[in-house]
Protein backbone atom coordinates (compact mmCIF):
# COMPACT_ATOMS: atom_id res chain seq x y z
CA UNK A 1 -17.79 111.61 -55.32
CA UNK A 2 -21.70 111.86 -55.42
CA UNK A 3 -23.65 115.10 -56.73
CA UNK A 4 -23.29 117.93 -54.44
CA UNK A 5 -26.39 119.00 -52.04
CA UNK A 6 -28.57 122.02 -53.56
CA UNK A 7 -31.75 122.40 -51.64
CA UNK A 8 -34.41 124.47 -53.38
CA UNK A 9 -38.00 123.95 -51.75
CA UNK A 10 -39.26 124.95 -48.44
CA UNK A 11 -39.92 121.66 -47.76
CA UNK A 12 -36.10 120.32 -49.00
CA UNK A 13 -34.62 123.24 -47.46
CA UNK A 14 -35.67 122.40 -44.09
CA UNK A 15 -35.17 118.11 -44.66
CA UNK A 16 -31.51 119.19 -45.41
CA UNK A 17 -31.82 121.81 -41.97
CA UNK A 18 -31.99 119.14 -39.95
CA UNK A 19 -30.02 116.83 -41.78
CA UNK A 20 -27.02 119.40 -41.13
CA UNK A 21 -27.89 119.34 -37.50
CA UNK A 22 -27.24 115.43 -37.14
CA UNK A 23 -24.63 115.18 -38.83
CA UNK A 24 -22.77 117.99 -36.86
CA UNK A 25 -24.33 115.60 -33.70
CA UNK A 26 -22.48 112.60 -35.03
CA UNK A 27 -19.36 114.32 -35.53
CA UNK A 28 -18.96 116.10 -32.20
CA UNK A 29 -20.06 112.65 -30.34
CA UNK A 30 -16.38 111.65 -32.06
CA UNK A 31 -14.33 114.84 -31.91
CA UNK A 32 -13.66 117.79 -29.76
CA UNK A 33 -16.07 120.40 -31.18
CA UNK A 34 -13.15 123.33 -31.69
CA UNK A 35 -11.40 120.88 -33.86
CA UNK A 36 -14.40 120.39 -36.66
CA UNK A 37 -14.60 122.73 -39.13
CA UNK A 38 -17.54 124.08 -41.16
CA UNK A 39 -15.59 122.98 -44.41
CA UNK A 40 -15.43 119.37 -42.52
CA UNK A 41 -18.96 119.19 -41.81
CA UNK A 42 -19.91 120.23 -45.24
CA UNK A 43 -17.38 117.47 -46.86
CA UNK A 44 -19.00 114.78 -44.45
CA UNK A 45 -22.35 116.02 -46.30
CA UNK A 46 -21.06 116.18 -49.94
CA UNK A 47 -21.93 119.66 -49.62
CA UNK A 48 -20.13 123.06 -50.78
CA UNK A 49 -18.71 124.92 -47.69
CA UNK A 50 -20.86 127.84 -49.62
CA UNK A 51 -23.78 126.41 -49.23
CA UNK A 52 -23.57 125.39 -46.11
CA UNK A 53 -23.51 128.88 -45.17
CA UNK A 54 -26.85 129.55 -46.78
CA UNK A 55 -28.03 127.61 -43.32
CA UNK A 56 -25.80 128.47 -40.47
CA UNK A 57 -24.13 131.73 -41.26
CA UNK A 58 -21.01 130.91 -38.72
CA UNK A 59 -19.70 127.99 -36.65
CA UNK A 60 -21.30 129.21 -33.55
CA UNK A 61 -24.69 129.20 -35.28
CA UNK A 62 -24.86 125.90 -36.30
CA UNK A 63 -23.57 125.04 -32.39
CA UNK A 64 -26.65 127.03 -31.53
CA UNK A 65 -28.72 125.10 -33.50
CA UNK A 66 -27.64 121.78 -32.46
CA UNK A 67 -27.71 123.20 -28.72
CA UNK A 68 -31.29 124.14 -29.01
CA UNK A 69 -32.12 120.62 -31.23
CA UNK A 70 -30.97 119.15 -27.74
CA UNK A 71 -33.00 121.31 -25.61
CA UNK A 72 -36.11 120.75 -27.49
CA UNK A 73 -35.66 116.95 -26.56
CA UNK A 74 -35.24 117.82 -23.12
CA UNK A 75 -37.93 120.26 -22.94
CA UNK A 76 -40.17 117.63 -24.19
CA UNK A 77 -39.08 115.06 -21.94
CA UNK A 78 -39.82 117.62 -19.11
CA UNK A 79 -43.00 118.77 -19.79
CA UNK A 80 -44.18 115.15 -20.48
CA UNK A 81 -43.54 114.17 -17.29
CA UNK A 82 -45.22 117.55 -15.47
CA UNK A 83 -48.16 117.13 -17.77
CA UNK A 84 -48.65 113.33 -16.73
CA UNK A 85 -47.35 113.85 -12.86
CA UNK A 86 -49.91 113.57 -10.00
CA UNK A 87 -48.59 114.13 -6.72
CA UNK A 88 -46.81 116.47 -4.36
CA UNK A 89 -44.39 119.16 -5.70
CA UNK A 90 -41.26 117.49 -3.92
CA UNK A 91 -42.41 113.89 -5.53
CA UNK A 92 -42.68 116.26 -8.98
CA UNK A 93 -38.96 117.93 -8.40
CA UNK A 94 -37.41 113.93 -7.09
CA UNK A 95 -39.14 112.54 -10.25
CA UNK A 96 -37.48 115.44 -13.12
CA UNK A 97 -34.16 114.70 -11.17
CA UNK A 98 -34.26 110.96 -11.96
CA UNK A 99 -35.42 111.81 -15.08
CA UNK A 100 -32.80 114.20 -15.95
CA UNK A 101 -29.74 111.59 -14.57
CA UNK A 102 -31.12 108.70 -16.73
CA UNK A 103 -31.27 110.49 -20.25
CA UNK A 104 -28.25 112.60 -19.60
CA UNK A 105 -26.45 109.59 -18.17
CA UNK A 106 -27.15 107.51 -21.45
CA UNK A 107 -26.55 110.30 -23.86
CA UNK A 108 -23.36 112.49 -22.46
CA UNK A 109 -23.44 115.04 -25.69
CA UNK A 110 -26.51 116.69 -24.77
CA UNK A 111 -25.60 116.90 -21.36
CA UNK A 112 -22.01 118.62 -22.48
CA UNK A 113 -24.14 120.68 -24.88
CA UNK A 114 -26.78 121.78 -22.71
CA UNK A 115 -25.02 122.78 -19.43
CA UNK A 116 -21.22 122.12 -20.26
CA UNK A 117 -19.56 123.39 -23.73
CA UNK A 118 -18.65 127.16 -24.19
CA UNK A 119 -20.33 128.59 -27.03
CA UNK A 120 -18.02 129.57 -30.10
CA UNK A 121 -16.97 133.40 -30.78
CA UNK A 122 -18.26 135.13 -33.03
CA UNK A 123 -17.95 139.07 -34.30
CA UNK A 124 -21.80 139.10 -34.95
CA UNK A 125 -24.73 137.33 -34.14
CA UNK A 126 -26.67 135.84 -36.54
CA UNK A 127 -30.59 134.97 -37.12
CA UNK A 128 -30.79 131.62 -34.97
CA UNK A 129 -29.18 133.46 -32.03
CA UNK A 130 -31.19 136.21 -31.65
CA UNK A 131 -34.21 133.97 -31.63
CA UNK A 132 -32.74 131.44 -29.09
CA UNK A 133 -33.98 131.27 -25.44
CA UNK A 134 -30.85 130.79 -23.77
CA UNK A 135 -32.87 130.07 -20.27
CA UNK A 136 -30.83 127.04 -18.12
CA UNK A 137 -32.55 123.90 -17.34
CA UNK A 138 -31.96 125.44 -13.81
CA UNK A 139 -35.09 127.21 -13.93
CA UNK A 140 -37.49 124.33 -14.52
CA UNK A 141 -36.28 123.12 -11.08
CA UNK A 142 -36.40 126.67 -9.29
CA UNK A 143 -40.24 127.09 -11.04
CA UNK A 144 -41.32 124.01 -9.36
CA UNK A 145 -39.49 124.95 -6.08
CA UNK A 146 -41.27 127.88 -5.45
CA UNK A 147 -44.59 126.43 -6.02
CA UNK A 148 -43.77 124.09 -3.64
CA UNK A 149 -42.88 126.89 -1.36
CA UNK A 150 -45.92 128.87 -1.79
CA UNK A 151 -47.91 125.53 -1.51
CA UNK A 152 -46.51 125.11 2.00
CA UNK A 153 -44.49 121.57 0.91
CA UNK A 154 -41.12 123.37 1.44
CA UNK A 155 -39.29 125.91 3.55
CA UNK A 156 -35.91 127.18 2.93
CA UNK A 157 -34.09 130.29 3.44
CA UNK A 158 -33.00 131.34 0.04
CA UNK A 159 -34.93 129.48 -2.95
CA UNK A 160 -31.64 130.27 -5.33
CA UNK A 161 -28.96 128.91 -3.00
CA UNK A 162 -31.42 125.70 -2.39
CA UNK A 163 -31.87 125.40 -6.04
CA UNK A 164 -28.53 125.57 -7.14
CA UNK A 165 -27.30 122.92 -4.44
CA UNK A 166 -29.99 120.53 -5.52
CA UNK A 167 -28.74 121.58 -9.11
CA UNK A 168 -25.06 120.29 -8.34
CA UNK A 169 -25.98 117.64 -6.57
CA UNK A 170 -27.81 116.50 -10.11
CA UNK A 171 -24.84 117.70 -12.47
CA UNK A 172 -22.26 116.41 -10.06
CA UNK A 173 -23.64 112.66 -10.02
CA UNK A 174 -24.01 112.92 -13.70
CA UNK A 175 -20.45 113.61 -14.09
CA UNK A 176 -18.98 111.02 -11.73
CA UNK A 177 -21.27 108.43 -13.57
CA UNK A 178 -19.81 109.98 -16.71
CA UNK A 179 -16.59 109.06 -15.22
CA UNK A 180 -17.44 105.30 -14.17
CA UNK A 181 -18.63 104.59 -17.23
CA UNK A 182 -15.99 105.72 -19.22
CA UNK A 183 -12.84 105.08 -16.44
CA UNK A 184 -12.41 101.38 -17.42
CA UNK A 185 -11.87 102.25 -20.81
CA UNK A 186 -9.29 105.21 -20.40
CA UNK A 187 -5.70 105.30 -19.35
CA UNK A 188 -5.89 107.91 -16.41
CA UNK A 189 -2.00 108.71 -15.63
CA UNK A 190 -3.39 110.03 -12.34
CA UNK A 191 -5.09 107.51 -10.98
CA UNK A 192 -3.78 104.62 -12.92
CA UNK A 193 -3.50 102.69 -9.69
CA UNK A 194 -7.69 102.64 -9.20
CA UNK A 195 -9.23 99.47 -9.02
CA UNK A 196 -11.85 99.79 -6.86
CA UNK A 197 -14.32 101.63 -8.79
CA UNK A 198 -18.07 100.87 -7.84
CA UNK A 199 -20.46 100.02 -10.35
CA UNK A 200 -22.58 103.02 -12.29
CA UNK A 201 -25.82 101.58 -10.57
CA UNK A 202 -24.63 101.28 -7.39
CA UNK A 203 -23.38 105.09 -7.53
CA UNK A 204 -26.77 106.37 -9.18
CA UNK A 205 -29.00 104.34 -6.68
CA UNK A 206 -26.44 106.46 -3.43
CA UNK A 207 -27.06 109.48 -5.15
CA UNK A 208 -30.92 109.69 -5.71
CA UNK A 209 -31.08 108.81 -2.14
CA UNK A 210 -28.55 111.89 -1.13
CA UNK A 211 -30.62 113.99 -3.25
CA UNK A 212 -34.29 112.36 -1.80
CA UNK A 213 -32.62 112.91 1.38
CA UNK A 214 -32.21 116.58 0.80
CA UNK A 215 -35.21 117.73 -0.75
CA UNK A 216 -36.74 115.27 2.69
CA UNK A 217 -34.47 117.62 5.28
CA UNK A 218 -36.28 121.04 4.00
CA UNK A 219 -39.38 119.26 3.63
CA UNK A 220 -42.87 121.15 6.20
CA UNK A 221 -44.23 117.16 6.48
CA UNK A 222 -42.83 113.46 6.05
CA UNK A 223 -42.84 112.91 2.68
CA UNK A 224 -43.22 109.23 1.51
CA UNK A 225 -42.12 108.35 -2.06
C-alpha cells in the first residue's frame, strides 16, 4: 500500500478537492451511488476515512459537490452558447435544446446528477450546502422564454406550463436515447422479445423536429431555422 494522502497547503488542499470529486465521478459512473461508501471512496484514494472528512463533512456533501462540479460544466456550456448566439430567441431556446440532448446524451451521469438522483439525508447541513444554488436547469429555458415573450417572438397562455412541456419533451428524449443506447446491451425480462429498436440518430433527429415543431406552433411569425 502507498503513503496515505495528507494535504497541507492551500494550493494541495484544493488539487486533492478536486481530485476527491473525480474519483467519486468514476465510481458512481460504475455503481449505484447509495451503495459507495465514504470509507470506499477514501480506500480508492489511499486516503484515511478521517481525512476525508476534513473535505466533505458527510456523504451528501461530497454528492453536492460533485452535483455542482457537473453544473458548472453545464453552466459553461450554456452561457457559451448565449454569449456567441445571434439570432431570434426561439432559434436561441431550439439551439440550448440540441445542445443540452447532445452532452447529456454522451455523458448520462451528469444528466442523472443534475435533474435525476435524490440527494442523500442528512441530520445537518454542512458548509458546501448552504452555499449551493440549487436553481434547475429549468430556469435557463423559462429566462429565455419570457424574453421571447416580451420581445413579441412567442405567445402562450401560461409561460410555466409551456416551459415545463418543452422541458419534458427535452428530458423525455434524453431518456429514451438513454434507453437505445444501452437496450442492446441489457437483458430486459419485459421486453425481451424487442427487436425492432430504431437507431439513437434516427430517434434524436424525430425528436428535435417534435420539439422545433412545438416551439414553431406558439410561434407570432414563421420562423425559419
Amino acid at each position: 500500500m502507498g503513503r496515505k494522502t495528507r494535504a497541507r497547503a492551500p494550493e494541495k488542499k484544493e488539487a486533492q478537492y478536486q481530485i476527491i470529486i473525480e474519483t467519486a465521478k468514476e465510481m458512481y459512473k460504475k455503481s449505484d451511488f447509495q451503495t459507495i461508501s465514504m470509507n470506499s471512496i477514501a480506500k480508492r484514494l489511499n486516503m484515511e476515512q478521517s481525512n476525508l472528512y476534513n473535505y466533505f463533512k458527510s456523504k451528501r456533501e461530497l454528492w453536492i459537490a460533485v452535483r455542482s462540479s457537473y453544473r458548472e460544466e453545464h453552466d459553461k456550456i450554456i452561457e457559451s452558447i448565449i454569449e456567441n448566439h445571434n439570432g431570434t430567441n426561439l432559434e436561441l431556446i431550439y439551439k440550448l435544446a440540441t445542445a443540452m440532448i447532445d452532452k447529456m446524451g454522451s455523458d448520462f451521469s451528469m444528466f442523472l446528477f443534475l435533474f435525476v438522483a435524490m440527494i442523500p439525508p442528512s441530520k445537518s447541513s454542512g458548509p458546501i450546502e448552504e452555499s449551493y444554488d440549487f436553481r434547475h436547469g429549468f430556469f435557463h429555458f423559462r429566462d429565455i422564454i419570457e424574453v421571447a415573450i416580451d420581445d413579441g417572438e412567442l405567445k402562450v397562455d401560461d409561460i410555466d406550463l409551456f416551459t415545463y412541456q418543452l422541458w419534458s419533451m427535452i428530458f423525455g428524449e434524453i431518456k429514451a436515447e438513454t434507453h437505445l443506447k444501452f437496450k442492446a446491451k441489457v437483458i430486459d425480462p419485459i421486453n425481451n422479445g424487442d427487436k425492432k429498436l430504431i437507431p439513437r440518430e434516427n430517434y434524436r433527429a424525430y425528436a428535435l423536429k417534435t420539439i422545433k415543431d412545438f416551439l414553431f406552433k406558439n410561434a407570432t411569425y414563421k420562423p425559419s431555422f
